[in-house]
N, C-alpha and C. Protein backbone atom coordinates (compact mmCIF):
# COMPACT_ATOMS: atom_id res chain seq x y z
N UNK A 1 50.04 80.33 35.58
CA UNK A 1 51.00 79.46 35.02
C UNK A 1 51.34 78.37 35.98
N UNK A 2 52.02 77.35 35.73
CA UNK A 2 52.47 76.25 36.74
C UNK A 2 53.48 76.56 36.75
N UNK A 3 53.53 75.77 38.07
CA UNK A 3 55.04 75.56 39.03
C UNK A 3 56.14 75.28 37.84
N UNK A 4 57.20 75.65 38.30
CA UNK A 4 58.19 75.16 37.65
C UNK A 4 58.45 73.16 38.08
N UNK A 5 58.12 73.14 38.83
CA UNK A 5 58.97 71.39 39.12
C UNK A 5 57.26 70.70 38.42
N UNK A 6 56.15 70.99 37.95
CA UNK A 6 55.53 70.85 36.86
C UNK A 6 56.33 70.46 35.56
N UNK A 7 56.17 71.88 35.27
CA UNK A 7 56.80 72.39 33.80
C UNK A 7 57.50 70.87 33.36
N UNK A 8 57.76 70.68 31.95
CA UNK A 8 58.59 69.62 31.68
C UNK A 8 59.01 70.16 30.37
N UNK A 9 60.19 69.87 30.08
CA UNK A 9 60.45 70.57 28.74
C UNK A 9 60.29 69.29 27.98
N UNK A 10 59.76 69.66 26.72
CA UNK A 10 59.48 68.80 25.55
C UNK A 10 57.47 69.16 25.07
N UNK A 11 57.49 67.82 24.37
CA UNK A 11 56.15 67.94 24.22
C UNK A 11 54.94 67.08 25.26
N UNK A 12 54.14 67.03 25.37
CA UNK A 12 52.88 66.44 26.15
C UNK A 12 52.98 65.26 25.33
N UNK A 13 53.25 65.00 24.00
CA UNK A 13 52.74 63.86 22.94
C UNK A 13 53.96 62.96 22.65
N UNK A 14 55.57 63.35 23.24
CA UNK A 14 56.59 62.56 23.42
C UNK A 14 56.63 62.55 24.82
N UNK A 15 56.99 61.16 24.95
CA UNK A 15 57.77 61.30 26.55
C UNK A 15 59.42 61.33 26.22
N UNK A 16 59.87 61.50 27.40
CA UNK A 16 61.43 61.80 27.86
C UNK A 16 62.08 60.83 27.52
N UNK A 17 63.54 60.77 26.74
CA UNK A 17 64.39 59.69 26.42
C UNK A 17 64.48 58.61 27.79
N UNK A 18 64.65 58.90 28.84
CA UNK A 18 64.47 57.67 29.66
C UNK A 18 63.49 57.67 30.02
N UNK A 19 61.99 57.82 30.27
CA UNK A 19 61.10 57.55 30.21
C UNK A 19 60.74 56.47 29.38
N UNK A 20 60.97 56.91 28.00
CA UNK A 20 60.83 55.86 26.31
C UNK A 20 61.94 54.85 26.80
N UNK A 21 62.73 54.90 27.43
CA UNK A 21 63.98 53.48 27.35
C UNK A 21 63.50 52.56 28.23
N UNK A 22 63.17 53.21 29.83
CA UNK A 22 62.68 52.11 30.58
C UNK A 22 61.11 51.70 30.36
N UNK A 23 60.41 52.66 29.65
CA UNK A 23 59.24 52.16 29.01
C UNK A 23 59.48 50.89 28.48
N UNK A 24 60.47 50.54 27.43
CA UNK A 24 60.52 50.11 26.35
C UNK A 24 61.07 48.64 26.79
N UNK A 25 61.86 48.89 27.94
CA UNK A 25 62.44 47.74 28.71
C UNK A 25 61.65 47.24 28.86
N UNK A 26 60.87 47.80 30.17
CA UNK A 26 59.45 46.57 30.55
C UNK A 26 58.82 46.19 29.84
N UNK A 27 58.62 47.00 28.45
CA UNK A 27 57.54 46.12 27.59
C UNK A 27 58.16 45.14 27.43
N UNK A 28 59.30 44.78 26.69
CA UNK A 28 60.29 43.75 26.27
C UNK A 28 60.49 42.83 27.38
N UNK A 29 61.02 43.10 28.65
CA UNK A 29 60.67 42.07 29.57
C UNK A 29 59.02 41.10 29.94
N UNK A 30 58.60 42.22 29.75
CA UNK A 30 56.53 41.70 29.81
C UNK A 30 56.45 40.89 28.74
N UNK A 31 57.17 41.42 27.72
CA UNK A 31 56.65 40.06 25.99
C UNK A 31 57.70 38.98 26.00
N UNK A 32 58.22 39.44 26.98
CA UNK A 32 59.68 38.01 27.07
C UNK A 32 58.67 37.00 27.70
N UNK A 33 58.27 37.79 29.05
CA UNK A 33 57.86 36.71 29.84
C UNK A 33 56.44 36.11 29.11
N UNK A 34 55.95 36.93 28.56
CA UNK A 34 54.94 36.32 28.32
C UNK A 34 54.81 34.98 27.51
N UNK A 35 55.84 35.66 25.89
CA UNK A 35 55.73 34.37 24.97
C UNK A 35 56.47 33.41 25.55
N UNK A 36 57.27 33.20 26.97
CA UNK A 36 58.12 32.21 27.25
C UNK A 36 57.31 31.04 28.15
N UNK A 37 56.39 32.08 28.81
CA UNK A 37 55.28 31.38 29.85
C UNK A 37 54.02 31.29 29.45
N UNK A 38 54.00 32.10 29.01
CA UNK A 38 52.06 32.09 29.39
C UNK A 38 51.44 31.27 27.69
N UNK A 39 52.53 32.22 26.88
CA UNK A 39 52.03 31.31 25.34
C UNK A 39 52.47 29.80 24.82
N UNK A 40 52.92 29.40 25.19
CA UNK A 40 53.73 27.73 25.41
C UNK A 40 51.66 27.49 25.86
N UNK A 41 51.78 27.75 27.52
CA UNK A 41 50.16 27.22 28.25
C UNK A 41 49.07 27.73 27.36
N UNK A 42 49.18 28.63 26.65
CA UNK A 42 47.62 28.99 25.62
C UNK A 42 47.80 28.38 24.33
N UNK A 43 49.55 28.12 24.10
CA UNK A 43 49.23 26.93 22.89
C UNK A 43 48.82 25.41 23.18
N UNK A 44 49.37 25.11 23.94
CA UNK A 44 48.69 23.72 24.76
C UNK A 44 47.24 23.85 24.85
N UNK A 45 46.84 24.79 25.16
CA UNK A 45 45.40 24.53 25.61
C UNK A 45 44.91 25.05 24.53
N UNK A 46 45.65 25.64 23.44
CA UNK A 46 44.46 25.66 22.13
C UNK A 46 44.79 24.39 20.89
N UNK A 47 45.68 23.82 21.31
CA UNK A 47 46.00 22.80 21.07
C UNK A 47 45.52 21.49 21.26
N UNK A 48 45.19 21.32 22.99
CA UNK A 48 44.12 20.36 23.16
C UNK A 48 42.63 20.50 22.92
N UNK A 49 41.86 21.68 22.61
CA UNK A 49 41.13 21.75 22.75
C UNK A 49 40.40 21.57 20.98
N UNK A 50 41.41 21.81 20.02
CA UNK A 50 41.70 21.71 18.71
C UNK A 50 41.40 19.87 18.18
N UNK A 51 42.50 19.35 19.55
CA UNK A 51 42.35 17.79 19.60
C UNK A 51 41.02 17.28 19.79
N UNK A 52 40.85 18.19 20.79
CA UNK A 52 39.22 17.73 21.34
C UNK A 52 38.34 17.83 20.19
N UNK A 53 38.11 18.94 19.63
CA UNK A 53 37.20 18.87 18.92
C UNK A 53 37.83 18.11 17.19
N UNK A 54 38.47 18.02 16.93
CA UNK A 54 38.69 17.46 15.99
C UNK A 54 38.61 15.97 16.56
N UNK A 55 38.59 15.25 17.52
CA UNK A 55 38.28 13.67 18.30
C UNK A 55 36.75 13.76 18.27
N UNK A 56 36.56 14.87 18.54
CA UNK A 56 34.88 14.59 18.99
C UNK A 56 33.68 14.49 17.61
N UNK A 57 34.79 15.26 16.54
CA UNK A 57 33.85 15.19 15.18
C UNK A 57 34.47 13.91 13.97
N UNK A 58 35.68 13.14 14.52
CA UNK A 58 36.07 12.35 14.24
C UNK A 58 35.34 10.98 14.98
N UNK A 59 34.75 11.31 16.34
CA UNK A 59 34.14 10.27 16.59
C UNK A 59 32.82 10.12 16.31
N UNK A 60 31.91 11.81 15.94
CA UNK A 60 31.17 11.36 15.47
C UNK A 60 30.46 10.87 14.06
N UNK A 61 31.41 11.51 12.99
CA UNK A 61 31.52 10.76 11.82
C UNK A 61 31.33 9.44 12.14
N UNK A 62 32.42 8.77 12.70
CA UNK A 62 32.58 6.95 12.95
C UNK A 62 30.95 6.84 13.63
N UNK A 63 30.34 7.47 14.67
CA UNK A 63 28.97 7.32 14.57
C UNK A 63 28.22 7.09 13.90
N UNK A 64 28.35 8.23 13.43
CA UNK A 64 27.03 8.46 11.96
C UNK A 64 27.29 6.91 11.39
N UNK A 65 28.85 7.15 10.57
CA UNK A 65 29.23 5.74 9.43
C UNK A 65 28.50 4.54 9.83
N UNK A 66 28.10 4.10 11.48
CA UNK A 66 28.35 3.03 11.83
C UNK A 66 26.42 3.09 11.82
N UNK A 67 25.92 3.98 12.57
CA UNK A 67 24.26 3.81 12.47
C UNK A 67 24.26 4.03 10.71
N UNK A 68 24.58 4.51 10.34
CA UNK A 68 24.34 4.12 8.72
C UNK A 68 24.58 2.77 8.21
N UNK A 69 25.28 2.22 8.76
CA UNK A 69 25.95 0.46 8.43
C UNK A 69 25.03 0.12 9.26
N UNK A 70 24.65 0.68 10.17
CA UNK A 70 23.19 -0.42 10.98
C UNK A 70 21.76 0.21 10.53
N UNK A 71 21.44 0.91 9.78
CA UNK A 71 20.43 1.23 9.31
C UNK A 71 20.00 0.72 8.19
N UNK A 72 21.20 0.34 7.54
CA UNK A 72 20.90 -0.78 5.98
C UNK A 72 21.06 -1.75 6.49
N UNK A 73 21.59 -2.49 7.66
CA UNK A 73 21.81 -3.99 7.88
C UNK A 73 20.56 -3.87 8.21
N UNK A 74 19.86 -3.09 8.58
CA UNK A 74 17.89 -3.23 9.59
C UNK A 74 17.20 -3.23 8.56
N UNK A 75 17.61 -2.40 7.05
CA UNK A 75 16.53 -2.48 6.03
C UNK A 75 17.03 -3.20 5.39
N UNK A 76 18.14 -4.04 5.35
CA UNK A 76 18.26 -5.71 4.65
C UNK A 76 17.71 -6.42 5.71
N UNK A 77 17.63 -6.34 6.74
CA UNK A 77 16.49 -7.83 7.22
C UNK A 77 15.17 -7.56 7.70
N UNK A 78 14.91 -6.52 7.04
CA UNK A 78 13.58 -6.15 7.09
C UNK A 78 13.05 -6.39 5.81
N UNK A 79 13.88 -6.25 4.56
CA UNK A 79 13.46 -6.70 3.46
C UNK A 79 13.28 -7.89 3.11
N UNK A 80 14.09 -8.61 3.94
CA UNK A 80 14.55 -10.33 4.22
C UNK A 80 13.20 -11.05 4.61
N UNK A 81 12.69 -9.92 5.74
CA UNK A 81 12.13 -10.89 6.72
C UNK A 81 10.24 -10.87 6.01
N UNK A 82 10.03 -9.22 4.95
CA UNK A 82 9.31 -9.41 4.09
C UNK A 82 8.91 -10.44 3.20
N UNK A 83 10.36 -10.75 2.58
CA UNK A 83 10.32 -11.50 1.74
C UNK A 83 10.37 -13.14 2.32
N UNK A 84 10.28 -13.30 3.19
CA UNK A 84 10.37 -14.56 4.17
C UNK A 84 8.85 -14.64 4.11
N UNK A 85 8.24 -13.73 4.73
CA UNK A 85 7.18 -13.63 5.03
C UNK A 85 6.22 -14.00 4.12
N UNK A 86 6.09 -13.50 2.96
CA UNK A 86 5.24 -13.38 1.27
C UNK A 86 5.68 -14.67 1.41
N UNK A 87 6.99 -15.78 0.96
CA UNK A 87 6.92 -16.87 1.01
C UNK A 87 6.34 -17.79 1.90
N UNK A 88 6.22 -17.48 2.97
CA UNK A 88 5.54 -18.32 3.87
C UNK A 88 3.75 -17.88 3.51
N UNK A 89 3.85 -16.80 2.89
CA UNK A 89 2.11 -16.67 2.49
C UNK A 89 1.85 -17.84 1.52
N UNK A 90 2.91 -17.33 0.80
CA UNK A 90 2.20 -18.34 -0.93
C UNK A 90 2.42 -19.36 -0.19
N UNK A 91 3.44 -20.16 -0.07
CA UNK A 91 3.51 -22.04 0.80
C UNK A 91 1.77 -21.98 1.63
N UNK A 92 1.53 -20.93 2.43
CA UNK A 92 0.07 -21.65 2.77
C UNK A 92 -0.78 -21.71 2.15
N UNK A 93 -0.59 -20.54 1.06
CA UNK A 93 -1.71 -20.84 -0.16
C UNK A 93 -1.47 -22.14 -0.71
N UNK A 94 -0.48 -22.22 -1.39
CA UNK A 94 -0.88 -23.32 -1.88
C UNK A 94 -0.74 -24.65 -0.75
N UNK A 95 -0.45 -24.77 0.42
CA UNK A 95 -0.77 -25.95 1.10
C UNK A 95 -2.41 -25.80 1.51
N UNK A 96 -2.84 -25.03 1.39
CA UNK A 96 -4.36 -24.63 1.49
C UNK A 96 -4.57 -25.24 0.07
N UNK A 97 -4.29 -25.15 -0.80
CA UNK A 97 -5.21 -25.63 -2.41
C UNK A 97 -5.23 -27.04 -1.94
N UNK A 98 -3.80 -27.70 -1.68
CA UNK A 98 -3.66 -28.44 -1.81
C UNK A 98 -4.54 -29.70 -1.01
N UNK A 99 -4.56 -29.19 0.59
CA UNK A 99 -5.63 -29.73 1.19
C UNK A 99 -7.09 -29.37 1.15
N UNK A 100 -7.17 -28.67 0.26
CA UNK A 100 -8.92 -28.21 -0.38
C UNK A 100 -8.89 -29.53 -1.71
N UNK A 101 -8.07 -29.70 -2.14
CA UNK A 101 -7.84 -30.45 -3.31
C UNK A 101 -8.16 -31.98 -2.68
N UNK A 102 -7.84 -32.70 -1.89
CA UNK A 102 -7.52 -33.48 -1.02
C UNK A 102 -8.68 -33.58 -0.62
N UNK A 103 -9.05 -32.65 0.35
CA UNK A 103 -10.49 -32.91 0.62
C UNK A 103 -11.71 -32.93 0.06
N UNK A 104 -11.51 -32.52 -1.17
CA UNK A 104 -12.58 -33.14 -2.55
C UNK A 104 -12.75 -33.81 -2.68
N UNK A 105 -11.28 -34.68 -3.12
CA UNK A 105 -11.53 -35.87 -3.85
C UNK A 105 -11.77 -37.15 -2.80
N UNK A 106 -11.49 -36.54 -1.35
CA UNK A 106 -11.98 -37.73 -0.59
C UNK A 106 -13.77 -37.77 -0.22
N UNK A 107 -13.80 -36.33 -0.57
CA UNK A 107 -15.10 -36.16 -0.23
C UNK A 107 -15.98 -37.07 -1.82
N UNK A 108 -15.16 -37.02 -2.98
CA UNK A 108 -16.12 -37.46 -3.94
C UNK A 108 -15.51 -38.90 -3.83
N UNK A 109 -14.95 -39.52 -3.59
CA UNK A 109 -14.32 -41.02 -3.75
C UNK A 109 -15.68 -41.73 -1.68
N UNK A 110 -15.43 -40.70 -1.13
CA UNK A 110 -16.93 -40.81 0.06
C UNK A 110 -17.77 -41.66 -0.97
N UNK A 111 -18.11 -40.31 -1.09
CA UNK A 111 -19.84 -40.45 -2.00
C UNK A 111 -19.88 -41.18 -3.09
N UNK A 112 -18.77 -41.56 -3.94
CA UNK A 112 -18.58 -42.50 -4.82
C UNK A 112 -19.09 -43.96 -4.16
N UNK A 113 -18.44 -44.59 -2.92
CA UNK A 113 -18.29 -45.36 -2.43
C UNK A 113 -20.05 -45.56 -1.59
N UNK A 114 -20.39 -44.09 -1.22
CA UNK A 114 -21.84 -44.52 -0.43
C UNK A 114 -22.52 -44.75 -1.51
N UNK A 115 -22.47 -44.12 -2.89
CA UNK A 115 -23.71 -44.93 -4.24
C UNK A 115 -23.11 -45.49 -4.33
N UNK A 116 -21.81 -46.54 -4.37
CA UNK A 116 -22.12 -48.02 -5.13
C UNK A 116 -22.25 -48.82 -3.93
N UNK A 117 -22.56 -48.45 -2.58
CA UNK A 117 -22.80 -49.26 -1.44
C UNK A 117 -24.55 -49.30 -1.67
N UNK A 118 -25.06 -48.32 -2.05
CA UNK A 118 -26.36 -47.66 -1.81
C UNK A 118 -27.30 -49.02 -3.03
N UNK A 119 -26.46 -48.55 -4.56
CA UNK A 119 -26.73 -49.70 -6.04
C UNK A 119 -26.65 -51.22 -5.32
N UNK A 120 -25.23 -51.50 -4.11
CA UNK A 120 -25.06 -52.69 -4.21
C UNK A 120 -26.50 -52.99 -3.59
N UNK A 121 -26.68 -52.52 -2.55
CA UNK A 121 -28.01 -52.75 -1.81
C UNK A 121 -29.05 -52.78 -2.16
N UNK A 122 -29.21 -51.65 -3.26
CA UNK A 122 -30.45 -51.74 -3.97
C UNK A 122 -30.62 -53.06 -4.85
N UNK A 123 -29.36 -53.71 -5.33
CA UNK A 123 -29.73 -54.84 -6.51
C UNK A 123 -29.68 -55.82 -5.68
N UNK A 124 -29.57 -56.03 -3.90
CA UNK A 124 -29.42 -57.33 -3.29
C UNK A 124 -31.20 -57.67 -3.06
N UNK A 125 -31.57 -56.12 -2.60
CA UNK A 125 -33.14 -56.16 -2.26
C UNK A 125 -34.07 -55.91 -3.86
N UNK A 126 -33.59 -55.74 -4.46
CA UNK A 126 -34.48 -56.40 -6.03
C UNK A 126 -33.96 -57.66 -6.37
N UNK A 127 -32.94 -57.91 -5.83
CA UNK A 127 -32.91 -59.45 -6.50
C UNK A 127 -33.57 -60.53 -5.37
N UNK A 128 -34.00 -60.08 -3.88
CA UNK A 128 -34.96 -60.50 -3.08
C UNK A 128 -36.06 -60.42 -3.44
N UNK A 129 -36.61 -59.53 -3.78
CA UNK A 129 -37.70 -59.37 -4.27
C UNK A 129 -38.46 -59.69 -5.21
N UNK A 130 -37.62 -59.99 -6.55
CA UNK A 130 -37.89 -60.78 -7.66
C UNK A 130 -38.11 -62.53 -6.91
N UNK A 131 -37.17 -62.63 -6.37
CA UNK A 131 -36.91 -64.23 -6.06
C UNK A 131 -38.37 -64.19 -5.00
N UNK A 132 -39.05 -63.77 -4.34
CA UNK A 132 -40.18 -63.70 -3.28
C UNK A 132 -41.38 -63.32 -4.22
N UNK A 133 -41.21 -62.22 -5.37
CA UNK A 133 -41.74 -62.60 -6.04
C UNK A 133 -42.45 -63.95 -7.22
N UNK A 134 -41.12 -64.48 -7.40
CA UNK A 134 -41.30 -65.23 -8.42
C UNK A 134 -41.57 -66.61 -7.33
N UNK A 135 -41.41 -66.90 -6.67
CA UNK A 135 -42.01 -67.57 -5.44
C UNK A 135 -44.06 -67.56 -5.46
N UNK A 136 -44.23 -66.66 -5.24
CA UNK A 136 -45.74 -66.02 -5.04
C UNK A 136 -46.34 -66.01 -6.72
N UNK A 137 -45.85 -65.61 -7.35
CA UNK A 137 -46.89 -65.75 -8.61
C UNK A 137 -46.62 -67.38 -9.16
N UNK A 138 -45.40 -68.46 -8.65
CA UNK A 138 -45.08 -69.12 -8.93
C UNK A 138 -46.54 -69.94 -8.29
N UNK A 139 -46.54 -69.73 -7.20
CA UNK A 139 -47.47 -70.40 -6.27
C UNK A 139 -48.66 -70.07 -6.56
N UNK A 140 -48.94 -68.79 -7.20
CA UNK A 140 -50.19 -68.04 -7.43
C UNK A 140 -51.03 -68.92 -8.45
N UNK A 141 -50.00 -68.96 -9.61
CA UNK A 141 -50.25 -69.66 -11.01
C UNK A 141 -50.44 -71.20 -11.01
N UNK A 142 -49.97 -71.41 -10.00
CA UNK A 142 -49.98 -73.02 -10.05
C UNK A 142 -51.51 -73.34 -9.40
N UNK A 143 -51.92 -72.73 -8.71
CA UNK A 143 -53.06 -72.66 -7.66
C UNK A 143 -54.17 -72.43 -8.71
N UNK A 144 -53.96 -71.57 -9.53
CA UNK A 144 -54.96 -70.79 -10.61
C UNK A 144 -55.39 -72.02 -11.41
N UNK A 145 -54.18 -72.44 -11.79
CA UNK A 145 -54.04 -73.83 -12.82
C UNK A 145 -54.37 -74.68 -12.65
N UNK A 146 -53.68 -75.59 -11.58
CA UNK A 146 -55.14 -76.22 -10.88
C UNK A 146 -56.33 -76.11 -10.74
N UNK A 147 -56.76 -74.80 -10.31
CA UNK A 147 -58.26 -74.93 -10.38
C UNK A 147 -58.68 -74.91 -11.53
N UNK A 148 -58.12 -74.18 -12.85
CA UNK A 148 -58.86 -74.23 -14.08
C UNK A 148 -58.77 -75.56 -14.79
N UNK A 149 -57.24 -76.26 -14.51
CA UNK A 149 -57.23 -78.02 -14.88
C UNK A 149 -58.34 -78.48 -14.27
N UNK A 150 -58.23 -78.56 -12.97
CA UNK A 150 -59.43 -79.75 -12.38
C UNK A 150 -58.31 -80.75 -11.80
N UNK A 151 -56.86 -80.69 -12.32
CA UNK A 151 -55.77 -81.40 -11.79
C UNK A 151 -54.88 -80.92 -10.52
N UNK A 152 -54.28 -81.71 -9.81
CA UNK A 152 -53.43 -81.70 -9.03
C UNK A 152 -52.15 -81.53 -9.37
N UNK A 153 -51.39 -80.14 -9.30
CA UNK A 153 -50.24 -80.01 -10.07
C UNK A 153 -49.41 -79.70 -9.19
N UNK A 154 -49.29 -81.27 -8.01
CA UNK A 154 -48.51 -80.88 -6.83
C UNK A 154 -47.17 -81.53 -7.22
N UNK A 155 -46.33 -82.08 -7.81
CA UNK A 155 -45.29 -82.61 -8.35
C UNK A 155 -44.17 -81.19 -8.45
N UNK A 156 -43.15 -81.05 -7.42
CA UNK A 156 -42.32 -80.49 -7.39
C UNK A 156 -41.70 -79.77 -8.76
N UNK A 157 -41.11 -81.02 -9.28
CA UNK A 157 -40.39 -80.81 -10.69
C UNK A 157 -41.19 -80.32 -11.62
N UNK A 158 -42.68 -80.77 -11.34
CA UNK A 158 -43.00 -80.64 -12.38
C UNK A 158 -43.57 -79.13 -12.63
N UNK A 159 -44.43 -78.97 -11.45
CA UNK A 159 -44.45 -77.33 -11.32
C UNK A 159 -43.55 -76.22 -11.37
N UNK A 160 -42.41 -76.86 -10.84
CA UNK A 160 -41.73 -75.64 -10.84
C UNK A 160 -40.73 -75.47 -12.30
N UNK A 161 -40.97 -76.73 -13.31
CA UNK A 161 -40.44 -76.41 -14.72
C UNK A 161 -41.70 -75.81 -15.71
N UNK A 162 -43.24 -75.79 -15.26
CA UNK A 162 -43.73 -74.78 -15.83
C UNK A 162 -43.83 -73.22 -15.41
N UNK A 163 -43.38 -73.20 -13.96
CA UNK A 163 -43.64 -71.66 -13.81
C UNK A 163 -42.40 -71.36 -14.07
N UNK A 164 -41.24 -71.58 -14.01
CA UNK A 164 -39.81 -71.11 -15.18
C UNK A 164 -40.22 -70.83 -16.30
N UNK A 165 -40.90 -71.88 -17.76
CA UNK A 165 -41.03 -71.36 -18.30
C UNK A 165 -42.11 -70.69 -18.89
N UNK A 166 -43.19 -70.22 -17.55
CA UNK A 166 -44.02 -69.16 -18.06
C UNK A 166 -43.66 -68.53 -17.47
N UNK A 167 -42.59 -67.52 -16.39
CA UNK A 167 -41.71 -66.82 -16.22
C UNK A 167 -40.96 -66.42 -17.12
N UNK A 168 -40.14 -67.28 -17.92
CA UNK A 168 -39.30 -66.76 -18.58
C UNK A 168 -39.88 -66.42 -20.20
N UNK A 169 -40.96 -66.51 -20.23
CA UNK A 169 -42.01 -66.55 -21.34
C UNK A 169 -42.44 -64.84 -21.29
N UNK A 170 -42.89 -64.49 -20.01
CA UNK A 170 -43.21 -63.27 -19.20
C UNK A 170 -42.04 -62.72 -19.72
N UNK A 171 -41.00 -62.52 -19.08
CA UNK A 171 -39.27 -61.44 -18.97
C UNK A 171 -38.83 -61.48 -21.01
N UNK A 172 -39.15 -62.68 -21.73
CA UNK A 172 -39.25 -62.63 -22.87
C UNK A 172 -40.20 -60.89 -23.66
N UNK A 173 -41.13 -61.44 -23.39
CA UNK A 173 -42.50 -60.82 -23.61
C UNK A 173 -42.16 -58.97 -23.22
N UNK A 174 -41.26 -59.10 -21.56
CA UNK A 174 -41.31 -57.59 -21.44
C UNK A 174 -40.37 -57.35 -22.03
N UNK A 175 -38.80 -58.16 -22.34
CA UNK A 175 -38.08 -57.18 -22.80
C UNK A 175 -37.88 -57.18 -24.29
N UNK A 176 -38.97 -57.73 -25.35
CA UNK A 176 -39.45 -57.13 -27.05
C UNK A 176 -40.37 -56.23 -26.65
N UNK A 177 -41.05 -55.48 -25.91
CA UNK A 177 -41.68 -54.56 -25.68
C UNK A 177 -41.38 -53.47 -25.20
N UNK A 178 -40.31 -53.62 -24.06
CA UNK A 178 -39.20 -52.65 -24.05
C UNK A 178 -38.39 -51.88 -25.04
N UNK A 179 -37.73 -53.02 -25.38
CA UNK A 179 -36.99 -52.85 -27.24
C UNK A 179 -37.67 -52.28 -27.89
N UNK A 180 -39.02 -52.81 -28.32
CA UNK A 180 -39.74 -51.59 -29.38
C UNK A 180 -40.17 -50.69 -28.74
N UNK A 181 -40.53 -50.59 -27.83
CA UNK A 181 -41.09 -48.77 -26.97
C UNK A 181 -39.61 -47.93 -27.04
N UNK A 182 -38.01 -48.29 -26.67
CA UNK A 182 -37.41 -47.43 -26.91
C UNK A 182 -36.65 -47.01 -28.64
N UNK A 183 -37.10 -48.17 -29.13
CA UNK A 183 -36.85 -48.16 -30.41
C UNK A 183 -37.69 -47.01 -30.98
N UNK A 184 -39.25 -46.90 -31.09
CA UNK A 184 -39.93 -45.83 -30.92
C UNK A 184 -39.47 -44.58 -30.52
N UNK A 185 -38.62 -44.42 -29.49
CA UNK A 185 -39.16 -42.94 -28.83
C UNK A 185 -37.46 -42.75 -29.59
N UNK A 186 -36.65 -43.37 -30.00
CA UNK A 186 -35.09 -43.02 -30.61
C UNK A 186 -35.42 -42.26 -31.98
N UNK A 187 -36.33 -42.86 -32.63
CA UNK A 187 -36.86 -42.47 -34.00
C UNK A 187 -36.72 -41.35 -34.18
């Protein structure tokens, strides 16, 4: 058995009326002090830290909001600068027609200009040629004529008003023969 100054009268599962009183004190002093000191400093600091994070998801919303307001301002001038772009295509297209256009018609108003330079030339040297011609058969015929006259048909005027009009007797002659050869082939 145990000692008597052991022994305790009551139960193991109650303690002793002053045991339970000054128990009960200190607790009450311990929760005094506590909610007076220590919970004031753990509401502050769950308080700031409440701030904090409610600042920190408040600032990053305003983030997000703001790269979202700069992510459509980038795909409005990106759409802008598309559409800038396509316009500056078509303007060179058509300033491209336009100087293809341009350079046609200078190229055909050219060549317009080198054939009627080419015609003028050609009708200066046939109309030399007729005249050097008609010179030479002028001279030819008169020479011929003479010898078949037996006469001297050296008289300026006078020769040169028959080889006119057996010249123009000739250009007579080709162009009713002309006339009826294409009259012919029209049929």
């Amino acid at each position: 058995m145990l000692p008597a100054a052991v022994r305790t009268e009551g139960s193991i599962l109650l303690p002793s009326i002053p045991d339970l009183v000054w128990g009960t004190i200190a607790f009450v002093v311990v929760l005094v002090v506590v909610i007076w000191k220590v919970l004031p400093s753990v509401n502050r600091a769950l308080d700031a830290r409440r701030d904090a994070i409610e600042g920190g998801l408040k600032k990053a919303e305003e983030a997000q909001a703001g790269a979202q307001q700069a992510l459509e301002h980038y795909n409005a001038q990106l759409a802008e600068a598309r559409a800038e772009a396509g316009r500056i295509r078509e303007q060179a297209r058509e300033d491209a027609k336009k100087i293809r256009a341009e350079l046609v018609e200078q190229a055909q108003s050219d060549a317009a200009r080198v054939v009627a330079n080419a015609q003028t030339q050609i009708e200066a040297e046939r109309a030399a040629a007729l005249a050097s011609l008609r010179t030479e058969v002028g001279s030819l015929a008169l020479g011929l004529a003479s010898t078949v006259i037996g006469e001297s048909l050296g008289d300026d005027k006078r020769s040169s008003a028959i080889v006119d009009r057996f010249l123009a007797d000739l250009e007579t002659a080709d162009a009713s023969a002309a006339s009826s050869g294409r009259a012919g082939t029209h049929r």
